[in-house]
Protein backbone atom coordinates (compact mmCIF):
# COMPACT_ATOMS: atom_id res chain seq x y z
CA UNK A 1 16.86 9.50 0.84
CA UNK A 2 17.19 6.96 3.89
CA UNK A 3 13.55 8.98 5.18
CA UNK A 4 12.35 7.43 1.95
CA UNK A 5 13.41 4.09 2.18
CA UNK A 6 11.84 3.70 5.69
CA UNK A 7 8.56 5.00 4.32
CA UNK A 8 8.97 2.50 1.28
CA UNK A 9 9.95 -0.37 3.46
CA UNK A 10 7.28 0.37 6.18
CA UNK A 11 4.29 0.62 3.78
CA UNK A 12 5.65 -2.77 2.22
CA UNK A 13 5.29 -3.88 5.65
CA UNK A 14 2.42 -2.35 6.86
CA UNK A 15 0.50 -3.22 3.17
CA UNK A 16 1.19 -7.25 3.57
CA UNK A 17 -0.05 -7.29 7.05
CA UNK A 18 -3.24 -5.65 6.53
CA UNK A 19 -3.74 -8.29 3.45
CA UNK A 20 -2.93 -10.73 5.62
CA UNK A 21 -5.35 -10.01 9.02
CA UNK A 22 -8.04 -9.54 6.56
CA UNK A 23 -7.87 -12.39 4.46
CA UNK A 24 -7.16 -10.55 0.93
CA UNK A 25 -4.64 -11.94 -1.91
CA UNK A 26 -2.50 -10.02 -4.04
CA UNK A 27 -5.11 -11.04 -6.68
CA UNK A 28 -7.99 -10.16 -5.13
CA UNK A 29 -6.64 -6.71 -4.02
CA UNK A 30 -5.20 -6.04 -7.75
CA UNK A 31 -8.70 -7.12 -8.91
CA UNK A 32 -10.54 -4.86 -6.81
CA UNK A 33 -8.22 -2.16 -7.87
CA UNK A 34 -8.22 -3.26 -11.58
CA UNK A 35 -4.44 -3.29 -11.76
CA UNK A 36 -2.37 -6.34 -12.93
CA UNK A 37 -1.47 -8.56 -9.58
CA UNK A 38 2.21 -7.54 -10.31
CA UNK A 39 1.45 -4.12 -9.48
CA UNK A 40 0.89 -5.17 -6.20
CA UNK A 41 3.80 -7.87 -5.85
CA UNK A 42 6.32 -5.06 -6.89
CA UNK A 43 4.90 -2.66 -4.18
CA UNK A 44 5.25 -5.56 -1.38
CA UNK A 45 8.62 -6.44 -2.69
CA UNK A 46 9.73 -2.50 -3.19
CA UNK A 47 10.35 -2.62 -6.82
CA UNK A 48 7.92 0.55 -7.49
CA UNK A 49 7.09 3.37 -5.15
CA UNK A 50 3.13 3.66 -4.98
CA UNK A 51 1.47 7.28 -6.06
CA UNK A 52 0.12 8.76 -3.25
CA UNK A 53 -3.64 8.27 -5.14
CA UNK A 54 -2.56 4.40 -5.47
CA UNK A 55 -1.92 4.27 -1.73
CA UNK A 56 -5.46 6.04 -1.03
CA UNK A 57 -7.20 3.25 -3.60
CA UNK A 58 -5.70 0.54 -1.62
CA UNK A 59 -7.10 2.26 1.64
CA UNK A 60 -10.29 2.30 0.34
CA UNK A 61 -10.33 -1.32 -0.93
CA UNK A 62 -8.77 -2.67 2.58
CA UNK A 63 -10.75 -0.31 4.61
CA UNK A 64 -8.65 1.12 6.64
CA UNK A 65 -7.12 4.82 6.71
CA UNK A 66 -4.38 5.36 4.19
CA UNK A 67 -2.45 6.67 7.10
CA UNK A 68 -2.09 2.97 8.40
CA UNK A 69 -0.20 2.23 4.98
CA UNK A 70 1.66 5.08 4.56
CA UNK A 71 1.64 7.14 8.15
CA UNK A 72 2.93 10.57 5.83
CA UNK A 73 0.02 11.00 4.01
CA UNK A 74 -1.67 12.24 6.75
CA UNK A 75 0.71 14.94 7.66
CA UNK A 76 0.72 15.78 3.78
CA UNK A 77 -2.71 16.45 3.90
CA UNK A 78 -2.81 19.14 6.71
């Protein structure tokens, strides 16, 4: 469980300071993705765990590599 809650709290982390170096707002992200902007406040505030498909959609709408968000994915996918 405590492996989990370092994963949670790093994305959370990791998600708001990718927004932030590029410029995007919880709207605009939420927009791109066509999800409510709360969707994204509760993953930045750890109120819902993301889906591992939500956590590749927000790679692709940052552009980056979803293992920047959430470093596990990429060992899950070998």
């Amino acid at each position: 469980m405590d492996e989990m809650e370092r994963e949670e709290e790093m994305f959370a982390q990791r998600l708001r300071a990718i927004m932030k170096e590029k410029g995007v707002t919880q709207t605009q992200l939420a927009e791109s993705l066509k999800i409510g902007q709360s969707a994204i406040s509760n993953m930045l505030h750890r109120q819902c765990r993301p889906q591992r498909r939500t956590v590749l959609r927000l790679a692709e709408a940052l552009s980056v590599n979803p293992a920047d968000l959430w470093p596990a994915l990429q060992t899950q996918a070998s």
